[in-house]
C-alpha atoms as a PDB file:
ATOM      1  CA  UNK A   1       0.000   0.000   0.000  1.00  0.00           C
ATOM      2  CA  UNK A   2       1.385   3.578  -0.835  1.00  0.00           C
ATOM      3  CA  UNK A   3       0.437   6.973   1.282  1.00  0.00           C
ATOM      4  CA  UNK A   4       1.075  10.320   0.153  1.00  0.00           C
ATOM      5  CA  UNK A   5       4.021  12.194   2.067  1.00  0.00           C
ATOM      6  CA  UNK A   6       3.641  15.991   1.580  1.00  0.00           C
ATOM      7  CA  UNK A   7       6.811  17.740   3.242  1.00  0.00           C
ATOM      8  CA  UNK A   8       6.041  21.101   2.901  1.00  0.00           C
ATOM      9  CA  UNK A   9       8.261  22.870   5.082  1.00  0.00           C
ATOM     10  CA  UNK A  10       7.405  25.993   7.948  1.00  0.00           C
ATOM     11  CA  UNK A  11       4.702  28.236   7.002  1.00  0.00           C
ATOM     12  CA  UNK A  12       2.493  30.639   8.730  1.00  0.00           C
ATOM     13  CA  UNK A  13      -0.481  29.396  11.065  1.00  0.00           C
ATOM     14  CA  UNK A  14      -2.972  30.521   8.081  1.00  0.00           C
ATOM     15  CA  UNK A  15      -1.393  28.666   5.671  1.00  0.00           C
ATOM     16  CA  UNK A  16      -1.125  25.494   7.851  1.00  0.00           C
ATOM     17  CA  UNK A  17      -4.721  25.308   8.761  1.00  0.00           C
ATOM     18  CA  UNK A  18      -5.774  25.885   5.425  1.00  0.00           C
ATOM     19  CA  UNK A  19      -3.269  23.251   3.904  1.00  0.00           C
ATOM     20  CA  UNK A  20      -4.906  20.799   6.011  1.00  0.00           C
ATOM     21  CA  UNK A  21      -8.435  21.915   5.226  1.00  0.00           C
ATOM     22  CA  UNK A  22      -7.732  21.795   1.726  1.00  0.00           C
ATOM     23  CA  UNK A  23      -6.381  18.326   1.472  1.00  0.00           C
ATOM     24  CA  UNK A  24      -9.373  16.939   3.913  1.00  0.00           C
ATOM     25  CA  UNK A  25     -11.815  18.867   1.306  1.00  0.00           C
ATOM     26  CA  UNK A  26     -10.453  17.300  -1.534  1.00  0.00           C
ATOM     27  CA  UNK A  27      -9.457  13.579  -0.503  1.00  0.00           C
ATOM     28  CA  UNK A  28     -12.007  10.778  -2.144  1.00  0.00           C
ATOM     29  CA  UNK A  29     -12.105   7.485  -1.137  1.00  0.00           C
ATOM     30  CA  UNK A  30     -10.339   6.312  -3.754  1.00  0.00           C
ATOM     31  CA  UNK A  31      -6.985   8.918  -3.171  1.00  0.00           C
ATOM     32  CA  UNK A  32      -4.319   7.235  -0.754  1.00  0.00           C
ATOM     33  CA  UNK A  33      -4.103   8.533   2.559  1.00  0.00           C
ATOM     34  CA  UNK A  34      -1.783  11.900   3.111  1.00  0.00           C
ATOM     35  CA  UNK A  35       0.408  12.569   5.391  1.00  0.00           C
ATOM     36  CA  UNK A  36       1.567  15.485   5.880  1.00  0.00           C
ATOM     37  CA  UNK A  37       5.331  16.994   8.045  1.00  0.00           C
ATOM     38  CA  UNK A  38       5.371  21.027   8.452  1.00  0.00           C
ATOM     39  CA  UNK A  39       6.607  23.323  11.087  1.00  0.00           C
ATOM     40  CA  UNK A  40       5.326  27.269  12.430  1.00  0.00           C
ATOM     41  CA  UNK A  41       6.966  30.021  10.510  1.00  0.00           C
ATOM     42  CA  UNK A  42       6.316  32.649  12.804  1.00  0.00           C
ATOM     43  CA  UNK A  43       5.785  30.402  15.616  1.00  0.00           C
ATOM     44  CA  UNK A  44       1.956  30.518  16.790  1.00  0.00           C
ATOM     45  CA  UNK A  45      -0.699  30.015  19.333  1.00  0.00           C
ATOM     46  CA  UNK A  46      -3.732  27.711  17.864  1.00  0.00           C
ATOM     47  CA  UNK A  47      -7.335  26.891  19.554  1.00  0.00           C
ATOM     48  CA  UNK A  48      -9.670  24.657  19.644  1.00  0.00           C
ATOM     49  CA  UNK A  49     -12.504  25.059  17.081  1.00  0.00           C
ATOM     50  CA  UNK A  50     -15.358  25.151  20.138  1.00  0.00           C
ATOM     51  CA  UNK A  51     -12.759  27.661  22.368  1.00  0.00           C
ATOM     52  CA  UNK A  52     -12.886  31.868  23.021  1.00  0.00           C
ATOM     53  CA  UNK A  53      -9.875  33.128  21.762  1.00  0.00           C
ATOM     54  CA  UNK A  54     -10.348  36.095  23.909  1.00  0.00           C
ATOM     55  CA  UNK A  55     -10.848  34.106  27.142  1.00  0.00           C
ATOM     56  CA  UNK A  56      -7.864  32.060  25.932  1.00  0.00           C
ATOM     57  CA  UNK A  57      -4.705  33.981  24.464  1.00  0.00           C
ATOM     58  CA  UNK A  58      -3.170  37.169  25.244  1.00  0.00           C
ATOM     59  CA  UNK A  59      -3.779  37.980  21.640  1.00  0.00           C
ATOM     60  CA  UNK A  60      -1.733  41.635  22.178  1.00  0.00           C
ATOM     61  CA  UNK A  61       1.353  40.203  23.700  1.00  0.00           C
ATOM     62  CA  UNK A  62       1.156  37.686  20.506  1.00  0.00           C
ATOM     63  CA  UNK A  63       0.722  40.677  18.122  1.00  0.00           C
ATOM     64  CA  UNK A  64       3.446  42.542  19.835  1.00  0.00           C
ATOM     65  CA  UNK A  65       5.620  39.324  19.379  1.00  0.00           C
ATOM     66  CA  UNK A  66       4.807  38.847  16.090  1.00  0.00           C
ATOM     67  CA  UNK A  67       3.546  35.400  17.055  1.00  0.00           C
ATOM     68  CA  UNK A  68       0.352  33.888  15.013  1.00  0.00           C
ATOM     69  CA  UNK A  69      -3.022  32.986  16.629  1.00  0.00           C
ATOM     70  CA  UNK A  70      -5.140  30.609  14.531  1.00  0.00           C
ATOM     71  CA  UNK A  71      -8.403  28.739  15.546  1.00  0.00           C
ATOM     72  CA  UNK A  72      -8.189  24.939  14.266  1.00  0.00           C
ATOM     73  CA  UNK A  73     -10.756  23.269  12.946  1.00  0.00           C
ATOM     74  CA  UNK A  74     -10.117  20.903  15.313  1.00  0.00           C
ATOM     75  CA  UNK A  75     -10.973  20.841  19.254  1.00  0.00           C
ATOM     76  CA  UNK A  76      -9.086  20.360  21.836  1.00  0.00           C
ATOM     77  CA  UNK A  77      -7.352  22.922  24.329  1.00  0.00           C
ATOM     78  CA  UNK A  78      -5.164  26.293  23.134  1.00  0.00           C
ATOM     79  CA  UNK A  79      -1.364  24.965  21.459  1.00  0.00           C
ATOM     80  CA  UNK A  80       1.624  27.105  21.189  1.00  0.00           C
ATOM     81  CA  UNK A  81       3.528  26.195  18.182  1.00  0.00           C
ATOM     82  CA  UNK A  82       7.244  27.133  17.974  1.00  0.00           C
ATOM     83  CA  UNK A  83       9.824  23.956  18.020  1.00  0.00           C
ATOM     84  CA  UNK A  84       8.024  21.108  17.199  1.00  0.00           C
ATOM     85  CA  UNK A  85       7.337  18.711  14.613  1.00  0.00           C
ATOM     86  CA  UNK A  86       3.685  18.716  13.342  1.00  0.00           C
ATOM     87  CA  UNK A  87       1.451  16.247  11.308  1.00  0.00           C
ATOM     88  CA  UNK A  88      -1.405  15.755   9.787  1.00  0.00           C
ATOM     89  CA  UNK A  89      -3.186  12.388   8.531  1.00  0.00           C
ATOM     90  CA  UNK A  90      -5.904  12.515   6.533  1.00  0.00           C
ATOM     91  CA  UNK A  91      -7.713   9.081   4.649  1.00  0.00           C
ATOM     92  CA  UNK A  92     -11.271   8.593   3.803  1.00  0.00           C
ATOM     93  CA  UNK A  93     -14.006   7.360   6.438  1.00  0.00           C
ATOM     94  CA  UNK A  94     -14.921   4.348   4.109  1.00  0.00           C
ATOM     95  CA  UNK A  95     -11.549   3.237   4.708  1.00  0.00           C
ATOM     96  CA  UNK A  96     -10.802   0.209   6.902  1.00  0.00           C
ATOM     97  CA  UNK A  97      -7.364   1.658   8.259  1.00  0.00           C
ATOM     98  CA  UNK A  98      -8.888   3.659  10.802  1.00  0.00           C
ATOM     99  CA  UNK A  99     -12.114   2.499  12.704  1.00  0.00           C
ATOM    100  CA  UNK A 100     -15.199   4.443  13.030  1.00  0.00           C
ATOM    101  CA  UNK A 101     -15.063   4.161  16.857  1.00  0.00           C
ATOM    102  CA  UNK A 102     -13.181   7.659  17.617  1.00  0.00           C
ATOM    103  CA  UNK A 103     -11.118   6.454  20.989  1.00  0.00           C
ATOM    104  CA  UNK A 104      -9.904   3.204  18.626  1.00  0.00           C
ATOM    105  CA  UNK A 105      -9.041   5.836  15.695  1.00  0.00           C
ATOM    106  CA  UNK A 106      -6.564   8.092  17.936  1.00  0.00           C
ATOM    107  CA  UNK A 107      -4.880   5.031  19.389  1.00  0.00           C
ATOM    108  CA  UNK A 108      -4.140   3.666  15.390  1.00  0.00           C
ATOM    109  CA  UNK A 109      -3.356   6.783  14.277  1.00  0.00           C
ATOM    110  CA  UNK A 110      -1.391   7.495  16.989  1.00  0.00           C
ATOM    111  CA  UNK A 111       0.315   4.779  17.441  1.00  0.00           C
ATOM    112  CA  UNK A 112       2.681   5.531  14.215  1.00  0.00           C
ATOM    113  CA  UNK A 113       4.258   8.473  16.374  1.00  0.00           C
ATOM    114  CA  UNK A 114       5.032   5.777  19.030  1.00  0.00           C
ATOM    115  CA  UNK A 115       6.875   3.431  16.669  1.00  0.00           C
ATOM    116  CA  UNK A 116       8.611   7.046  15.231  1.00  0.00           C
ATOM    117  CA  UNK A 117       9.809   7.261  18.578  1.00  0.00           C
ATOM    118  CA  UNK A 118      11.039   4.149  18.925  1.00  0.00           C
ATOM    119  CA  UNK A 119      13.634   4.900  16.004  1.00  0.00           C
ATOM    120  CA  UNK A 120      14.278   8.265  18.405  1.00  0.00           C
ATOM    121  CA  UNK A 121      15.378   5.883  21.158  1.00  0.00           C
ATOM    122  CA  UNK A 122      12.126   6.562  22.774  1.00  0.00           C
ATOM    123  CA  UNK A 123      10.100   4.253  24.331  1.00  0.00           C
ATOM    124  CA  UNK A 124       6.571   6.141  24.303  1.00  0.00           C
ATOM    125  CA  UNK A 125       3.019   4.876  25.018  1.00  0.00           C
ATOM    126  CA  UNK A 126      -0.717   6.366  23.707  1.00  0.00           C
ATOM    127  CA  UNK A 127      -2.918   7.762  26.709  1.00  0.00           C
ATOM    128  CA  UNK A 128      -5.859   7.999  26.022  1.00  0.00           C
ATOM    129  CA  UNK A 129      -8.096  10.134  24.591  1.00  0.00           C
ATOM    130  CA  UNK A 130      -5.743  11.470  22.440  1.00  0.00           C
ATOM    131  CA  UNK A 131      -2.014  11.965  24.222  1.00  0.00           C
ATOM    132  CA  UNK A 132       1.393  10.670  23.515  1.00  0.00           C
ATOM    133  CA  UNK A 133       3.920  10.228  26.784  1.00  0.00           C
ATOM    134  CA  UNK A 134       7.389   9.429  27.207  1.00  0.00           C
ATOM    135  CA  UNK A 135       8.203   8.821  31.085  1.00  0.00           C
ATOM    136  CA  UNK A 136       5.048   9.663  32.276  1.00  0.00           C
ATOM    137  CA  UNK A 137       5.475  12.998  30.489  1.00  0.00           C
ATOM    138  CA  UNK A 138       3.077  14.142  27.612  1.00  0.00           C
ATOM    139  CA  UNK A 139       5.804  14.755  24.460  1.00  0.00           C
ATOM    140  CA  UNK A 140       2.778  15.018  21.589  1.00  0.00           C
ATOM    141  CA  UNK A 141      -1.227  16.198  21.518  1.00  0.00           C
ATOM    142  CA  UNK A 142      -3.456  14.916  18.783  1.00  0.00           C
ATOM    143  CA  UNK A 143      -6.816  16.460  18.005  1.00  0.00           C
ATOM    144  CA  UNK A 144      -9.143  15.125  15.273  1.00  0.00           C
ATOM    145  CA  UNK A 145     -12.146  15.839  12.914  1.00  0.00           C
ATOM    146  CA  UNK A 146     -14.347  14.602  10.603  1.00  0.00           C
ATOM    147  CA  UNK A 147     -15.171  16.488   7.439  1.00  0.00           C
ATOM    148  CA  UNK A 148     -16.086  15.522   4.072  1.00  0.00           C
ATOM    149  CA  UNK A 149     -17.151  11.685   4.815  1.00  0.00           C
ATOM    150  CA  UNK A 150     -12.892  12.231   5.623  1.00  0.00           C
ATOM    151  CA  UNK A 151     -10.861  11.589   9.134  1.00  0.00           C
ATOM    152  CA  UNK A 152      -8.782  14.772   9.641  1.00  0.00           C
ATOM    153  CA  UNK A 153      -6.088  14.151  12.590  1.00  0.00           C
ATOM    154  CA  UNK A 154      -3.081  16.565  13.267  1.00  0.00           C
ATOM    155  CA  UNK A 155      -0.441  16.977  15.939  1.00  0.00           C
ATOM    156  CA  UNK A 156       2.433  17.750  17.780  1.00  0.00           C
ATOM    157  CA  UNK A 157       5.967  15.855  17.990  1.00  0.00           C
ATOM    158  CA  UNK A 158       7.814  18.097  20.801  1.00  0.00           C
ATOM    159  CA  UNK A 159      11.488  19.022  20.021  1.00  0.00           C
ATOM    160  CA  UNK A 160      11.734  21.551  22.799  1.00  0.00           C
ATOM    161  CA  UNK A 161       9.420  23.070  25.407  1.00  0.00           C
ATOM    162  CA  UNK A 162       9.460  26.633  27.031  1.00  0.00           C
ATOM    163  CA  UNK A 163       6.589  26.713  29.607  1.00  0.00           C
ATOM    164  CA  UNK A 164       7.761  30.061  30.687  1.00  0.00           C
ATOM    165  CA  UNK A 165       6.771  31.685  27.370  1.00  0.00           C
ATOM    166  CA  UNK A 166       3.674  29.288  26.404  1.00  0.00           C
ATOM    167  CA  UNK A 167       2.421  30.974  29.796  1.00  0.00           C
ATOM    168  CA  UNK A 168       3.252  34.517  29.092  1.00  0.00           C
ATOM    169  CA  UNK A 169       0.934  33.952  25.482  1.00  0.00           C
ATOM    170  CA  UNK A 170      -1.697  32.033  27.509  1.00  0.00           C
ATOM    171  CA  UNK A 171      -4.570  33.499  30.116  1.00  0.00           C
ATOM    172  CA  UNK A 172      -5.030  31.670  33.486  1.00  0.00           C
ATOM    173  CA  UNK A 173      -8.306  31.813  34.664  1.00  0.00           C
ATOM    174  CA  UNK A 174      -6.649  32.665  38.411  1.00  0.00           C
ATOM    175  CA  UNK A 175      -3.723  34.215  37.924  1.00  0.00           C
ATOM    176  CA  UNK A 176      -2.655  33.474  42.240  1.00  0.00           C
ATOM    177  CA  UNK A 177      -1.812  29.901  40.901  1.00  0.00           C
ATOM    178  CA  UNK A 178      -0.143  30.144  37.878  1.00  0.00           C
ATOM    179  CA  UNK A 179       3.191  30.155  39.184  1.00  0.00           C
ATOM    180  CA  UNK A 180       2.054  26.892  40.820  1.00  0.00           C
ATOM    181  CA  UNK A 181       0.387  25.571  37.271  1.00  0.00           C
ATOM    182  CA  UNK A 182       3.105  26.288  35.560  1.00  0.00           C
ATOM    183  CA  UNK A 183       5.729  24.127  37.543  1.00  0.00           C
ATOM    184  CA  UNK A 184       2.721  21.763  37.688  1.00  0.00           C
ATOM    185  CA  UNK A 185       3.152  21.352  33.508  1.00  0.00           C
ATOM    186  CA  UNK A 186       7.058  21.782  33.268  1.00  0.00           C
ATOM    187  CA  UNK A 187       6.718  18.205  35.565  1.00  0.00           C
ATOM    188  CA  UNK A 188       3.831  17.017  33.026  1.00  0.00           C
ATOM    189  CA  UNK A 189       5.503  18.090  29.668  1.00  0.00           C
ATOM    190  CA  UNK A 190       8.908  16.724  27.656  1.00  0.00           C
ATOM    191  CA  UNK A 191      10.207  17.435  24.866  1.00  0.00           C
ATOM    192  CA  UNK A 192      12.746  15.045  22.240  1.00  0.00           C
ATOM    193  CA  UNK A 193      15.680  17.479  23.027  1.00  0.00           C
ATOM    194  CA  UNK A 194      14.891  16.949  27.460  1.00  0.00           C
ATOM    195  CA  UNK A 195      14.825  13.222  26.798  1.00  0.00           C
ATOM    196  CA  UNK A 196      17.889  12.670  24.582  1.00  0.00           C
ATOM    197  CA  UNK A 197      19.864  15.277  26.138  1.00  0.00           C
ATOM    198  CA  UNK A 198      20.568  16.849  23.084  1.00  0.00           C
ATOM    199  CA  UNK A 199      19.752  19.068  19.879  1.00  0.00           C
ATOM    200  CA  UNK A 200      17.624  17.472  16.903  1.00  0.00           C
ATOM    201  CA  UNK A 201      17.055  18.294  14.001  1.00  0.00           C
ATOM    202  CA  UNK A 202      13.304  18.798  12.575  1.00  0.00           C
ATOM    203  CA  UNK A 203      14.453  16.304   9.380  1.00  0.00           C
ATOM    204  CA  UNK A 204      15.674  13.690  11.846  1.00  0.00           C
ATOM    205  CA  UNK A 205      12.277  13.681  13.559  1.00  0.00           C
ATOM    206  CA  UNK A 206      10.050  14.056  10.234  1.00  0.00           C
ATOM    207  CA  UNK A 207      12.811  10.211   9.294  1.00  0.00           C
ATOM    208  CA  UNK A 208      11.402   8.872  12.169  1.00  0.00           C
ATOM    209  CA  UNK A 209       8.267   9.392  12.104  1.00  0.00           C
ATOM    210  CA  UNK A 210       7.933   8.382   8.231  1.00  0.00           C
ATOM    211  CA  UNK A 211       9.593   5.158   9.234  1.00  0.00           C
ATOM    212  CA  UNK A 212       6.779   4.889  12.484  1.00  0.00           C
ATOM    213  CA  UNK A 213       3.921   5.469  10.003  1.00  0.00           C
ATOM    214  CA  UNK A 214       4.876   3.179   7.153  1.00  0.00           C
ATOM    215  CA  UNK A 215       5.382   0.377  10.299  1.00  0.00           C
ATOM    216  CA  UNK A 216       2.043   1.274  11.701  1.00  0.00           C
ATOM    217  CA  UNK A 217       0.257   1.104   8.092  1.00  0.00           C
ATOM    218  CA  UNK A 218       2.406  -1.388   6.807  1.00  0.00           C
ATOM    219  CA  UNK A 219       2.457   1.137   3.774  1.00  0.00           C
ATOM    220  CA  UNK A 220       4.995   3.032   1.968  1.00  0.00           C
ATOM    221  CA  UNK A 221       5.437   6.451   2.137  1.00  0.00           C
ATOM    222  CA  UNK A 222       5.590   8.157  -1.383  1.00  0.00           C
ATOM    223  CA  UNK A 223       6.760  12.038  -1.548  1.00  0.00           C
ATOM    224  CA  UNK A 224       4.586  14.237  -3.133  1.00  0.00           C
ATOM    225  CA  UNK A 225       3.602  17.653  -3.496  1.00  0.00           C
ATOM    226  CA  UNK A 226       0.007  19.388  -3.372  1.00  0.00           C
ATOM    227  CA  UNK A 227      -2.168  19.140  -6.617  1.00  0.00           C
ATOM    228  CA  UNK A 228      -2.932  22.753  -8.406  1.00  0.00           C
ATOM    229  CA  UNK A 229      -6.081  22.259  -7.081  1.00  0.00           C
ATOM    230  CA  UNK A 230      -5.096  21.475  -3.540  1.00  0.00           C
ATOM    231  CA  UNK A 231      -2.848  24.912  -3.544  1.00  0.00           C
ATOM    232  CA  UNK A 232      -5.203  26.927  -4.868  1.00  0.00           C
ATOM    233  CA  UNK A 233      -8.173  25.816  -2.276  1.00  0.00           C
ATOM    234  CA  UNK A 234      -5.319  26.106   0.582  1.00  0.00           C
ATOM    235  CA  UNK A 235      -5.009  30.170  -0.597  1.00  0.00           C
ATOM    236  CA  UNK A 236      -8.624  30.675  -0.872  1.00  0.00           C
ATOM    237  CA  UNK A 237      -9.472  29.286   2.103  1.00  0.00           C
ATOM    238  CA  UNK A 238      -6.104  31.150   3.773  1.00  0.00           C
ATOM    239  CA  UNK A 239      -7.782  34.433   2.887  1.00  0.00           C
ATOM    240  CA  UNK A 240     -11.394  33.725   3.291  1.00  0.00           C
ATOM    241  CA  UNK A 241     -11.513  31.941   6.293  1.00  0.00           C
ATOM    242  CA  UNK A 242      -8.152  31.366   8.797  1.00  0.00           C
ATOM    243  CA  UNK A 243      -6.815  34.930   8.380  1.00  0.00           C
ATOM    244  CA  UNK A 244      -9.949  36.656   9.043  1.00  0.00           C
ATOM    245  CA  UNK A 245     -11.013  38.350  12.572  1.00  0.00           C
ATOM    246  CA  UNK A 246     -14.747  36.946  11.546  1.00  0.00           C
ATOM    247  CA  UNK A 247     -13.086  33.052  11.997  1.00  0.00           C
ATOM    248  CA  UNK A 248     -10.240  33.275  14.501  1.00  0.00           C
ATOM    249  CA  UNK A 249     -12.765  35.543  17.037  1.00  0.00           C
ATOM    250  CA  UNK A 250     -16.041  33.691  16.127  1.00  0.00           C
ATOM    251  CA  UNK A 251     -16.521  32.858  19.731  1.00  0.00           C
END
């Protein structure tokens, strides 16, 4: 069985959402799966589809930072983006490889970044609903949709972790404990770099995690690029929908 690898390199929060949107909107049954290896260009904040962006992000301090703020189509919690490996898998419903039952889908899916991190030196393990953890430590965060008769999953692969600054682009609800939460997540959170005691590169990562998902899928994973069509839906829906006010402050 072949995939589709798309490799397209660090781009802007607007572009990333719509790349994603684009190839869910487009995939038929009969396509091969995508996956898909990109990184944050600025870096970025994203939210959850169902989430306030007001109530969640200190949207100036972004702006002042020059630091993107993008709601996902997906749900799930608020995600700062800055160095990290991210993916997105995206294959038809009909399909057999992933199961209708949503809790069984994340573990499958999910369960290619394990065997990626195996070939990290990693020994990692899927928690459910929807988290990766190395040590007891969450080191990736998967959030899913389903669109277009199409399973839509993307995520993170950590390479390195600042808590300090994820905070200062984050509202607490109480700010008298955040001091307190935040030590509370530096002890929950790892990144590749913390584990292996060193520097890696995002190409290393994106090897490994080829290798996990081809294991996973028994499949082969064929480089590719985006169809004409797929690039030009990505821009349209870039400027219609995931750089407007209207979309990222809908709630």
């Amino acid at each position: 069985m072949e995939f589709r690898l798309l490799e397209t390199g660090f781009n802007d929060s607007f572009s990333n959402m719509a790349i994603d949107t684009a190839i869910n909107t487009l995939h038929k049954p009969e396509n091969p799966p995508t996956v898909r290896f990109y990184g944050w260009a600025p870096s970025a904040v994203s939210i959850g589809y169902f989430q306030s962006l007001k109530e969640e992000v200190e949207d100036e301090k972004c702006r002042e930072k020059g630091i993107d703020v993008v709601r996902r189509l997906t749900g799930g919690g608020a995600v700062f983006h800055e160095k990290e490996l991210t993916y997105s898998f995206v294959c038809s419903e009909k399909s057999e490889l992933v199961s209708k039952n949503i809790l069984e889908s994340y573990k499958k899916i999910c369960n290619s970044l394990v065997l990626g991190f195996k070939h990290l030196n990693l020994k990692a393990s899927f928690v459910p609903l929807n988290d990766i953890v190395v040590k007891n430590q969450k080191i990736s965060g998967n959030a899913q949709t389903r669109r277009n008769n199409n399973v839509l999953q993307h995520g993170t692969v950590l390479m390195e972790v600042d808590v300090d600054k994820m905070f200062s682009l984050l509202l607490v609800p109480d700010e008298k404990i955040k001091g307190k939460l935040i030590e509370t997540v530096k002890q929950r959170v790892t990144s590749i770099n913390n584990q292996l005691n060193r520097k890696v590169e995002f190409s290393e990562v994106s090897k490994a995690m080829k290798k996990g998902f081809e294991e996973n899928f028994n499949a082969e994973l064929i480089k590719g690029e985006l169809t004409a069509e797929e690039a030009k839906l990505a821009e349209k829906i870039k400027k219609e929908k995931f750089s407007q006010k209207g979309w990222n402050y809908k709630r």
